[in-house]
PDB file of N, CA and C in Angstrom:
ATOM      1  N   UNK A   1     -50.974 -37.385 115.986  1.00  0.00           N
ATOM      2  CA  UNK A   1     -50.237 -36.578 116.939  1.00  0.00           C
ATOM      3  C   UNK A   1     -49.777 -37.425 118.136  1.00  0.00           C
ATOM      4  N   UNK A   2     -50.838 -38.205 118.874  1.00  0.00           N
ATOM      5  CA  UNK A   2     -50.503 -39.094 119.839  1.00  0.00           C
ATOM      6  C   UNK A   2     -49.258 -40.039 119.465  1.00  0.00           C
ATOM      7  N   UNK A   3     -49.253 -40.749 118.432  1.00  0.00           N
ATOM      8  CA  UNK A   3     -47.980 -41.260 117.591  1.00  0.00           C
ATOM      9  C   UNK A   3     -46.730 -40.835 117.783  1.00  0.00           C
ATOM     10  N   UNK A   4     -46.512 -39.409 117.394  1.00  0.00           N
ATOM     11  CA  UNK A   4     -45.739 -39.058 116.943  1.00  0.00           C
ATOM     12  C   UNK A   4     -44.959 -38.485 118.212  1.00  0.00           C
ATOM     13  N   UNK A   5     -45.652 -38.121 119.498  1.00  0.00           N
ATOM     14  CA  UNK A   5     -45.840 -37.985 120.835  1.00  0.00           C
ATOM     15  C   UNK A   5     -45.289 -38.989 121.240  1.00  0.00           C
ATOM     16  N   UNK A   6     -45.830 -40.396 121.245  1.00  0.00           N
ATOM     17  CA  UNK A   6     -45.320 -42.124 122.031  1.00  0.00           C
ATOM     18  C   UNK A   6     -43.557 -41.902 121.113  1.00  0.00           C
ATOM     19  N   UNK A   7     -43.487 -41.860 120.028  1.00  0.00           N
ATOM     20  CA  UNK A   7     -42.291 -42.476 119.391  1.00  0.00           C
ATOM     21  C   UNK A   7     -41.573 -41.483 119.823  1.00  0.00           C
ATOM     22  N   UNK A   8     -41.297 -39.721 120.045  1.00  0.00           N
ATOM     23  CA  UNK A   8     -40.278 -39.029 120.523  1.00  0.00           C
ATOM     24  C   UNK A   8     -40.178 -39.705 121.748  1.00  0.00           C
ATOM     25  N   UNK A   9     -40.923 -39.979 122.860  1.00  0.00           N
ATOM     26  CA  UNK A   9     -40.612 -40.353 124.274  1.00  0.00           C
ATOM     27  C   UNK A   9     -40.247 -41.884 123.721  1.00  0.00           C
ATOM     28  N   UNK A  10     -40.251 -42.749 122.840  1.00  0.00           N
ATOM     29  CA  UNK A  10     -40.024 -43.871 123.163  1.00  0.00           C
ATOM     30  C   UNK A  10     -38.136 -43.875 122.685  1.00  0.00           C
ATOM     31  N   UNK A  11     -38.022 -42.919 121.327  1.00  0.00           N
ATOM     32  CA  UNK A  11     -36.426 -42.781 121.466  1.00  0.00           C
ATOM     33  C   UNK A  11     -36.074 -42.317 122.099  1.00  0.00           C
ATOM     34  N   UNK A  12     -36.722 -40.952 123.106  1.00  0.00           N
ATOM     35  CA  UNK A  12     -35.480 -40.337 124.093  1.00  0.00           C
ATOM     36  C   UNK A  12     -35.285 -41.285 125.335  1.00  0.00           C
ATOM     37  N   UNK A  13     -36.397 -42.265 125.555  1.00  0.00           N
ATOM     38  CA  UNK A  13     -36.189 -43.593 126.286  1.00  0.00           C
ATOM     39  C   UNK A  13     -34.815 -44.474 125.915  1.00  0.00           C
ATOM     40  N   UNK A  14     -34.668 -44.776 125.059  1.00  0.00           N
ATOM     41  CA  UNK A  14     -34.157 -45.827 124.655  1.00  0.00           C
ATOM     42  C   UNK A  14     -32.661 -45.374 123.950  1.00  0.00           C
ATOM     43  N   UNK A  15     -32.440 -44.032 123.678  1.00  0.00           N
ATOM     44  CA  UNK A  15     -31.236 -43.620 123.543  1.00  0.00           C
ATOM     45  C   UNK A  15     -30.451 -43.026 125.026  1.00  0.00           C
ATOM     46  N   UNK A  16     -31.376 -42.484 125.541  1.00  0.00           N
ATOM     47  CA  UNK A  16     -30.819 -41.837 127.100  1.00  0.00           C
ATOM     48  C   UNK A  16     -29.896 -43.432 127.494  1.00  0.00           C
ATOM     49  N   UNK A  17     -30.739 -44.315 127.384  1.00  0.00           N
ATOM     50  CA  UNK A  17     -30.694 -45.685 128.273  1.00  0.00           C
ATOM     51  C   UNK A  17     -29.168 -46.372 127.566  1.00  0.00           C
ATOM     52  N   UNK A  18     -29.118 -46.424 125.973  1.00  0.00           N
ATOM     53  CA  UNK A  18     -27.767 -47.248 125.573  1.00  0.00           C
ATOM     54  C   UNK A  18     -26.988 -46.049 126.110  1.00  0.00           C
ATOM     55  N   UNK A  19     -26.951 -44.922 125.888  1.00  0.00           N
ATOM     56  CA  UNK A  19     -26.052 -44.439 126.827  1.00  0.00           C
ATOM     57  C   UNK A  19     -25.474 -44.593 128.011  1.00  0.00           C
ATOM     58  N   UNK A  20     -26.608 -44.635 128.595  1.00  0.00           N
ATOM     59  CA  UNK A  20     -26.330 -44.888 130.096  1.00  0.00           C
ATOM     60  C   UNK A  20     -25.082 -45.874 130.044  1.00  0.00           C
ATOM     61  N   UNK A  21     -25.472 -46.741 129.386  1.00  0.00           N
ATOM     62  CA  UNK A  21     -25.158 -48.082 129.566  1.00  0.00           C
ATOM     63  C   UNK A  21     -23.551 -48.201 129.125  1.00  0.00           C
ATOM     64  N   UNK A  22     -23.048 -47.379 128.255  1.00  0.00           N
ATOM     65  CA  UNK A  22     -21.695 -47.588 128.066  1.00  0.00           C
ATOM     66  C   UNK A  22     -20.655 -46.874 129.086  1.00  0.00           C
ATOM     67  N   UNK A  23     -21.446 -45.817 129.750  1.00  0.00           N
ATOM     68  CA  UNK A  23     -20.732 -45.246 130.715  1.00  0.00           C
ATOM     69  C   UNK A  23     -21.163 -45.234 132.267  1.00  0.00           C
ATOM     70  N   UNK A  24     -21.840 -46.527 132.243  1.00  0.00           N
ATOM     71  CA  UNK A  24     -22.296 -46.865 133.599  1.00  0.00           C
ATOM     72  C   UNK A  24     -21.017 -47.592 134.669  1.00  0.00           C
ATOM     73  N   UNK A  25     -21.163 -47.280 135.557  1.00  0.00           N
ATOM     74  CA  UNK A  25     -20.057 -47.765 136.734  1.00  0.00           C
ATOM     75  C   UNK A  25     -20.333 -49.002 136.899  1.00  0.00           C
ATOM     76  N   UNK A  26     -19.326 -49.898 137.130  1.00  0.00           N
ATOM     77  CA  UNK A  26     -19.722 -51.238 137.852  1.00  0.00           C
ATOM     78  C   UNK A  26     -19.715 -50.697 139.410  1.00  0.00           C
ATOM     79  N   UNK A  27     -20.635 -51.903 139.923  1.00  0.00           N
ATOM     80  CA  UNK A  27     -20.727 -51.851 141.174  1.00  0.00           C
ATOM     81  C   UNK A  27     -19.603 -51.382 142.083  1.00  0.00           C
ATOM     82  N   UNK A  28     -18.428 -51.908 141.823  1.00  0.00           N
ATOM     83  CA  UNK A  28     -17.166 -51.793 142.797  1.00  0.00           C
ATOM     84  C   UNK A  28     -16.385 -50.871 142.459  1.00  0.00           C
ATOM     85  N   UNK A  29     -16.352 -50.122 141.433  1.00  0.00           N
ATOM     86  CA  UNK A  29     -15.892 -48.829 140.762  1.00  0.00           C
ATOM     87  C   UNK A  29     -16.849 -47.634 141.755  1.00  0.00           C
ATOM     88  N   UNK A  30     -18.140 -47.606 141.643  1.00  0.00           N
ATOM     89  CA  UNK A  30     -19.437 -46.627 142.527  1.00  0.00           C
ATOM     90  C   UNK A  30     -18.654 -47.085 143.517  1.00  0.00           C
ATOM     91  N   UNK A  31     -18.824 -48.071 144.612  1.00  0.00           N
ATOM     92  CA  UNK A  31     -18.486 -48.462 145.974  1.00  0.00           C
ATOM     93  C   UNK A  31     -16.957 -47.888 146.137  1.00  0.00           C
ATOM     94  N   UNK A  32     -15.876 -48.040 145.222  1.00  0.00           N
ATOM     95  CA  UNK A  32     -14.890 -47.153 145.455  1.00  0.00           C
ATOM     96  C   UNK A  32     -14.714 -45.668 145.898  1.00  0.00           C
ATOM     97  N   UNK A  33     -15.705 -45.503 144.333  1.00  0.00           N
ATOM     98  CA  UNK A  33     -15.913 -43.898 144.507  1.00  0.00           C
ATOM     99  C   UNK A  33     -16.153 -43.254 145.659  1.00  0.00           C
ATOM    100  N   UNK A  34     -17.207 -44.071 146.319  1.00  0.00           N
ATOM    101  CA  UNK A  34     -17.938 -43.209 147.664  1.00  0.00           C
ATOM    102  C   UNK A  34     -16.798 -43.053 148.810  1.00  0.00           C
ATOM    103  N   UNK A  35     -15.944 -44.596 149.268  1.00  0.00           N
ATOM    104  CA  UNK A  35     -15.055 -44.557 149.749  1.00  0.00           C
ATOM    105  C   UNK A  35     -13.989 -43.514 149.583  1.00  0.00           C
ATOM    106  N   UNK A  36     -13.415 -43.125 148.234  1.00  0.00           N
ATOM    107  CA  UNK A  36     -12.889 -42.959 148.165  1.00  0.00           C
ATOM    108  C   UNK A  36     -12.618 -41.353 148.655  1.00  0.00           C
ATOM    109  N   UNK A  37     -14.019 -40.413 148.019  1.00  0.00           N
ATOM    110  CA  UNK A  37     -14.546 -39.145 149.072  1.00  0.00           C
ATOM    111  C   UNK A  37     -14.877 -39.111 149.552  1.00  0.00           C
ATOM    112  N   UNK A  38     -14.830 -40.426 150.484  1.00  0.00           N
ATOM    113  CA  UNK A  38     -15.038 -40.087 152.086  1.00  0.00           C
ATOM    114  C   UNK A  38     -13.915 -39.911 152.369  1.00  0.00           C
ATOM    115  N   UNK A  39     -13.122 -40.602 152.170  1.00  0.00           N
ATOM    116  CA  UNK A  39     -11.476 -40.269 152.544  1.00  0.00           C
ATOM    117  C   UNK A  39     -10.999 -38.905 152.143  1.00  0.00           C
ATOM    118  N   UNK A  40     -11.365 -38.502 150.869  1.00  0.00           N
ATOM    119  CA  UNK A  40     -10.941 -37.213 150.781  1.00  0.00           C
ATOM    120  C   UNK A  40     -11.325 -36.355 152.095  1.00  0.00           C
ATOM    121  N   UNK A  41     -12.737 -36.547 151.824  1.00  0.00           N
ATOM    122  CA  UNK A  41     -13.713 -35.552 152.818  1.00  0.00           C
ATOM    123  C   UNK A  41     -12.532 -35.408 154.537  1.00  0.00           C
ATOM    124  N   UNK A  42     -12.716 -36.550 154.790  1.00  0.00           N
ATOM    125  CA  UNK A  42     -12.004 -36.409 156.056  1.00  0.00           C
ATOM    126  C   UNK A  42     -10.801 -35.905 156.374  1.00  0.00           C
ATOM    127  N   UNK A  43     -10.135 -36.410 155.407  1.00  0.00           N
ATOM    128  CA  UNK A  43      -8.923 -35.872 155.573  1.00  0.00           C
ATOM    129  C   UNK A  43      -8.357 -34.368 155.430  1.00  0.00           C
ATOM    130  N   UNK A  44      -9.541 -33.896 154.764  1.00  0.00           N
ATOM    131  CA  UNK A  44      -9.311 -32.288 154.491  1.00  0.00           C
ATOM    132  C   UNK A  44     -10.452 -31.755 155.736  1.00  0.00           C
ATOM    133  N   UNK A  45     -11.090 -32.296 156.414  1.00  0.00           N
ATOM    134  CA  UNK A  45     -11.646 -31.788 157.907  1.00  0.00           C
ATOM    135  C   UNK A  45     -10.610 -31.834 159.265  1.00  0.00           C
ATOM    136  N   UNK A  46      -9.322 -32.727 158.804  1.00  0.00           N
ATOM    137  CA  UNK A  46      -8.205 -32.611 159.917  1.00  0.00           C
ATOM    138  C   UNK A  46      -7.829 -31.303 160.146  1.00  0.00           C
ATOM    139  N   UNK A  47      -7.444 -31.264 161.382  1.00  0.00           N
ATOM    140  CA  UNK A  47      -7.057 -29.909 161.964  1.00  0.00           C
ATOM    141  C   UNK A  47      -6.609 -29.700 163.758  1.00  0.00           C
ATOM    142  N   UNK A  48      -5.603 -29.225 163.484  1.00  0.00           N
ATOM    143  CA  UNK A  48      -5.190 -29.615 165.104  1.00  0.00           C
ATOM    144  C   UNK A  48      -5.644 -28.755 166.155  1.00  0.00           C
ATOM    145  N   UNK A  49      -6.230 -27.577 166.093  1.00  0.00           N
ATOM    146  CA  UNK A  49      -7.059 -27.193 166.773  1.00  0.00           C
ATOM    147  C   UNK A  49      -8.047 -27.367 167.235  1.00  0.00           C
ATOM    148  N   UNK A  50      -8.789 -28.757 166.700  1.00  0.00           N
ATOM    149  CA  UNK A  50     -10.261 -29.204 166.752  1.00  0.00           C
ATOM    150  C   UNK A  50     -10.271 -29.995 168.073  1.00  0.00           C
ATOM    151  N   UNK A  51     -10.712 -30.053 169.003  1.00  0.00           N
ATOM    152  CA  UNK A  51     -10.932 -30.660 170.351  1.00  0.00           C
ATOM    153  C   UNK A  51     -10.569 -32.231 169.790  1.00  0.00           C
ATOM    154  N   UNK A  52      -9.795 -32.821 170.790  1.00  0.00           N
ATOM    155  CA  UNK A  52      -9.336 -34.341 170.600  1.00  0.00           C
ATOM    156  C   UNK A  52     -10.696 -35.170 170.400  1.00  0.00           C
ATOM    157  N   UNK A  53     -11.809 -35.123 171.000  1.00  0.00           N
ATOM    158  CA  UNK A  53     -12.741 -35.871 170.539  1.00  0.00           C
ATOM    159  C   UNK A  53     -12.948 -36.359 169.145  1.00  0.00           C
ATOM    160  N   UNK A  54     -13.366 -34.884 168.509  1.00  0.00           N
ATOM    161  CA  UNK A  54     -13.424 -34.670 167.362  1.00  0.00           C
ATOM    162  C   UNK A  54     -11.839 -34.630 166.337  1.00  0.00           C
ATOM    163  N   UNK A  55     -10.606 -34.707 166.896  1.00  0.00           N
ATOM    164  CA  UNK A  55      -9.527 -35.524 165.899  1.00  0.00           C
ATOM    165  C   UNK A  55      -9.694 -36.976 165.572  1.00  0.00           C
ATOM    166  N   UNK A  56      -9.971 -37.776 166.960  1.00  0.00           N
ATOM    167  CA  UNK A  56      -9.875 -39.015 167.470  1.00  0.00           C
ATOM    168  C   UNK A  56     -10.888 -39.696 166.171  1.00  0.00           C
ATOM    169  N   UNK A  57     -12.480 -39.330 166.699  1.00  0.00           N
ATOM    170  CA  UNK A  57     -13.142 -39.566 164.725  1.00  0.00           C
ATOM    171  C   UNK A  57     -12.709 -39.243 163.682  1.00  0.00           C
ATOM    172  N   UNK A  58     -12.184 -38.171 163.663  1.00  0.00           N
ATOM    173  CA  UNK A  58     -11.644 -37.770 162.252  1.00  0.00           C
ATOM    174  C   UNK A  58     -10.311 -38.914 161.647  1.00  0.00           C
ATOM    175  N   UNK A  59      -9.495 -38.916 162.774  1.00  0.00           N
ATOM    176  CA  UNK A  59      -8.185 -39.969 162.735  1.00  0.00           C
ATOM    177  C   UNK A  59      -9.034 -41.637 162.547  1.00  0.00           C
ATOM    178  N   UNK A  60     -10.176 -41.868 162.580  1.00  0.00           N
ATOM    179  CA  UNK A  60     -10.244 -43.496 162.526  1.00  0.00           C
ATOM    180  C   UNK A  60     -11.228 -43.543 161.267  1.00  0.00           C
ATOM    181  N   UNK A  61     -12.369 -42.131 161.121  1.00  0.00           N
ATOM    182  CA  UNK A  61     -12.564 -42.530 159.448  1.00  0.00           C
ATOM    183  C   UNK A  61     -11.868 -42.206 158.271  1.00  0.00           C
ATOM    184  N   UNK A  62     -10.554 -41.311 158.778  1.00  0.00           N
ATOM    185  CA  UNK A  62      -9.266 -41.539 157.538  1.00  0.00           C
ATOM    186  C   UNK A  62      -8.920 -42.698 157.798  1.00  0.00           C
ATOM    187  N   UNK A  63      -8.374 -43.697 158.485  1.00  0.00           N
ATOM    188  CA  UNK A  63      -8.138 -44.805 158.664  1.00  0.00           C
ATOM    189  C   UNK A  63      -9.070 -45.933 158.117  1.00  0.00           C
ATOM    190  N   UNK A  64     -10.400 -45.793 158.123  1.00  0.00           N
ATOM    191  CA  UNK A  64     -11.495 -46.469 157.631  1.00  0.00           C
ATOM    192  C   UNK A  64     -10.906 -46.460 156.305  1.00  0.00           C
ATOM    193  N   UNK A  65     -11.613 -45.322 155.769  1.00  0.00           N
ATOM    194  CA  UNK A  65     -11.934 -44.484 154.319  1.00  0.00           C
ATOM    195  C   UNK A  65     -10.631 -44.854 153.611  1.00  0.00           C
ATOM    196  N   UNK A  66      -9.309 -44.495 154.367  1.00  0.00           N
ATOM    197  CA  UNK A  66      -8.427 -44.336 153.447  1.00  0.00           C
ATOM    198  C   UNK A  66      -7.584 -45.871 152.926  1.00  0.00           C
ATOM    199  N   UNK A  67      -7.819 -46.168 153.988  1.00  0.00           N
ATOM    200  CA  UNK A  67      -6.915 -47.668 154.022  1.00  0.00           C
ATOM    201  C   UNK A  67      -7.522 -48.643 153.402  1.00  0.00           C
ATOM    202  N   UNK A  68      -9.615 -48.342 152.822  1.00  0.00           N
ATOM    203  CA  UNK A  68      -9.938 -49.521 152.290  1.00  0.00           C
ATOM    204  C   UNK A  68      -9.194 -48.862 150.881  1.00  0.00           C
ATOM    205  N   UNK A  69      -9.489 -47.381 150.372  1.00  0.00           N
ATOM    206  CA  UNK A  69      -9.184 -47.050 149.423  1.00  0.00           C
ATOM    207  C   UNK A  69      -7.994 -47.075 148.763  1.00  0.00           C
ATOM    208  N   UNK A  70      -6.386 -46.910 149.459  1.00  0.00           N
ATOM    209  CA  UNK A  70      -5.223 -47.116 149.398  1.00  0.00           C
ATOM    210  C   UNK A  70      -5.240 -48.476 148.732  1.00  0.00           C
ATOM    211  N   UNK A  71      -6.131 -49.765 149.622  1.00  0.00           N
ATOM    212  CA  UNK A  71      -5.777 -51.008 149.543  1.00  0.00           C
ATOM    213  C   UNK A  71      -6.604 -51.573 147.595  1.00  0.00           C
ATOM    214  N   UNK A  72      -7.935 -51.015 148.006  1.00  0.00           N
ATOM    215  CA  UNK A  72      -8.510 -51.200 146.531  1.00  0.00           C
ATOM    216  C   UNK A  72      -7.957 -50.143 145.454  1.00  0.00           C
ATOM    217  N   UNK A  73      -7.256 -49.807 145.111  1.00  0.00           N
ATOM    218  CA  UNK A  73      -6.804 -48.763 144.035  1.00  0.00           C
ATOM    219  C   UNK A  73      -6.264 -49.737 143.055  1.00  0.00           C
ATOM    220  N   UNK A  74      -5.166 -50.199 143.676  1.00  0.00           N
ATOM    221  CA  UNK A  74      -3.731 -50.865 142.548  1.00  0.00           C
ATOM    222  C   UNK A  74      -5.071 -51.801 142.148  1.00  0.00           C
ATOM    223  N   UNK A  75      -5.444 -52.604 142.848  1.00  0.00           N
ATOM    224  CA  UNK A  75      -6.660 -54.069 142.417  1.00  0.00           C
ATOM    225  C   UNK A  75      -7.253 -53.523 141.056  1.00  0.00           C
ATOM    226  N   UNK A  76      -8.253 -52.406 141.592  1.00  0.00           N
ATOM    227  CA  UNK A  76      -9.133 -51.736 141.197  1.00  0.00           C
ATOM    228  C   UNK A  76      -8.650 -51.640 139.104  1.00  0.00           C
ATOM    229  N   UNK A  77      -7.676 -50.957 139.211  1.00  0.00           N
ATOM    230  CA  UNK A  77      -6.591 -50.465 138.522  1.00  0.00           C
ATOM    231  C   UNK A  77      -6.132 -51.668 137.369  1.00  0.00           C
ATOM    232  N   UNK A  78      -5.750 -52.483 137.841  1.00  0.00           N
ATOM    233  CA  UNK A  78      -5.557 -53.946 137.189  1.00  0.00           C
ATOM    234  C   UNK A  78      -6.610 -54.257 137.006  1.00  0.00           C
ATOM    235  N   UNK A  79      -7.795 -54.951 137.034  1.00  0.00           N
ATOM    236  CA  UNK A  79      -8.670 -55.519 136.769  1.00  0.00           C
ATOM    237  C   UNK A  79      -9.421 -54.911 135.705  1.00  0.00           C
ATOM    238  N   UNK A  80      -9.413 -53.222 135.494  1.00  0.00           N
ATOM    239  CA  UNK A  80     -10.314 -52.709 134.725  1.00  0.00           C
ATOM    240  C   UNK A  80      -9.068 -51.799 133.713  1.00  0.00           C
ATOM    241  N   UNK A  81      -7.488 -52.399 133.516  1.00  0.00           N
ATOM    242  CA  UNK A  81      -6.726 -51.371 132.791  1.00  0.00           C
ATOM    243  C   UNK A  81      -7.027 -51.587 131.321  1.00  0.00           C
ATOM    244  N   UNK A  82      -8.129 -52.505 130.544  1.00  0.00           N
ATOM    245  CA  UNK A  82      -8.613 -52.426 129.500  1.00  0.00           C
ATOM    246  C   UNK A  82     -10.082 -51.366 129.151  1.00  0.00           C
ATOM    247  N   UNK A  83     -10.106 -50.635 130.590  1.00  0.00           N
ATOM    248  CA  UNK A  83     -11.787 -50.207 130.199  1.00  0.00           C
ATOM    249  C   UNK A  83     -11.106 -48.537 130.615  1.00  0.00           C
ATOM    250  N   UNK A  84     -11.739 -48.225 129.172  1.00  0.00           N
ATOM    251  CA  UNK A  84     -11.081 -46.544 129.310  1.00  0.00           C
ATOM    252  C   UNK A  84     -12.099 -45.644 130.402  1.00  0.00           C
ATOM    253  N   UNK A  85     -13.008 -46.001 130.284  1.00  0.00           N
ATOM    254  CA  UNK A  85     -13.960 -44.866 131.023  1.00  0.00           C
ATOM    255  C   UNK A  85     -13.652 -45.456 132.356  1.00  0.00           C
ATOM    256  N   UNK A  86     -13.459 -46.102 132.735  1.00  0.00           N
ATOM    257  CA  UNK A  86     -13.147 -46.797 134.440  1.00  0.00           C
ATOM    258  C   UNK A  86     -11.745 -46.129 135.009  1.00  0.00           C
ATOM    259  N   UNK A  87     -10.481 -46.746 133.511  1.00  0.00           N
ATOM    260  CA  UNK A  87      -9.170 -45.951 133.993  1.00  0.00           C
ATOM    261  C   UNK A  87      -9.627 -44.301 133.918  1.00  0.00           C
ATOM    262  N   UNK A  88     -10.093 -43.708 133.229  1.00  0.00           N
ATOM    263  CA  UNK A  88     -10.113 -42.293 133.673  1.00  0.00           C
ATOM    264  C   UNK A  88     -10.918 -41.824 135.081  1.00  0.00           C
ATOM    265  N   UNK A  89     -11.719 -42.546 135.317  1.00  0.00           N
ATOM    266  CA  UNK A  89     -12.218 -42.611 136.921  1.00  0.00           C
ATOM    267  C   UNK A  89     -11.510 -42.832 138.082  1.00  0.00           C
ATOM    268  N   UNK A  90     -10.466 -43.837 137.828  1.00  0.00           N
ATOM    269  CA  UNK A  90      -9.330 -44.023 139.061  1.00  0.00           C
ATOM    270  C   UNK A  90      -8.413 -43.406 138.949  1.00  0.00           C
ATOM    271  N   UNK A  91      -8.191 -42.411 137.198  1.00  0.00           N
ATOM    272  CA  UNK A  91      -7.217 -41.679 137.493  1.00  0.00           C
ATOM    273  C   UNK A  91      -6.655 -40.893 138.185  1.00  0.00           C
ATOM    274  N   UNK A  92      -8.114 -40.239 138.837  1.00  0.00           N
ATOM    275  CA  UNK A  92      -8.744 -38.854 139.369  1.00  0.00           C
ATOM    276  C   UNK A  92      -8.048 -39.095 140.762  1.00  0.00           C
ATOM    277  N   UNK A  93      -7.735 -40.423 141.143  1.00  0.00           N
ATOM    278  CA  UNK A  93      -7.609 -40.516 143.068  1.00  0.00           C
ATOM    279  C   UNK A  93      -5.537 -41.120 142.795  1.00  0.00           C
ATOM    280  N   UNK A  94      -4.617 -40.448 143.501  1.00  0.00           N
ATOM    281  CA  UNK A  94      -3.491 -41.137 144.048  1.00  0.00           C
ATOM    282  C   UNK A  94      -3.557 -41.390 145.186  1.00  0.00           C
ATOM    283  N   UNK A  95      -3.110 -42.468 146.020  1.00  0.00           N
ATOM    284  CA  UNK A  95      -3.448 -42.774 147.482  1.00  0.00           C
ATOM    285  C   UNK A  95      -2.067 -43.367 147.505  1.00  0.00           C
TER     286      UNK A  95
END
């Protein structure tokens, strides 16, 4: 029983994991991502009623957020236009 116990947990180990692995992000694909809804995020918190303080932040982390993201897209885009699960990830953002 103990056997048979170790070997189910040792394939759902080891199949979860090659999975993982074909649809895992590279580093700079994740680091996009986050950027990239942050930029969303902010930019859909603009609003001209909101006290200038609070535009003034809002106006410099769209500027942050958006401008690294604008700038890494096309790169992004080229470098990975052979990897399907990556292009369907950058598909998701136009900047």
């Amino acid at each position: 029983m103990m056997k048979t116990i170790m070997a189910i947990l040792l394939f759902a180990v080891f199949s979860s994991y090659s999975f993982g692995e074909e649809n895992q992000e590279p580093s700079d694909i994740a680091e996009f991502t986050i950027t990239a809804e942050n930029c969303e995020h902010f930019a859909g918190e603009w609003d001209n009623s909101l006290p200038e303080e609070n535009k003034k932040m809002i106006e410099k982390s769209i500027a942050q957020y958006c401008g690294k993201a604008k700038k890494d897209l096309p790169e992004l885009r080229k470098k990975y236009q052979n990897n399907k699960y990556v292009t369907e990830i950058l598909s998701s953002y136009s900047f």
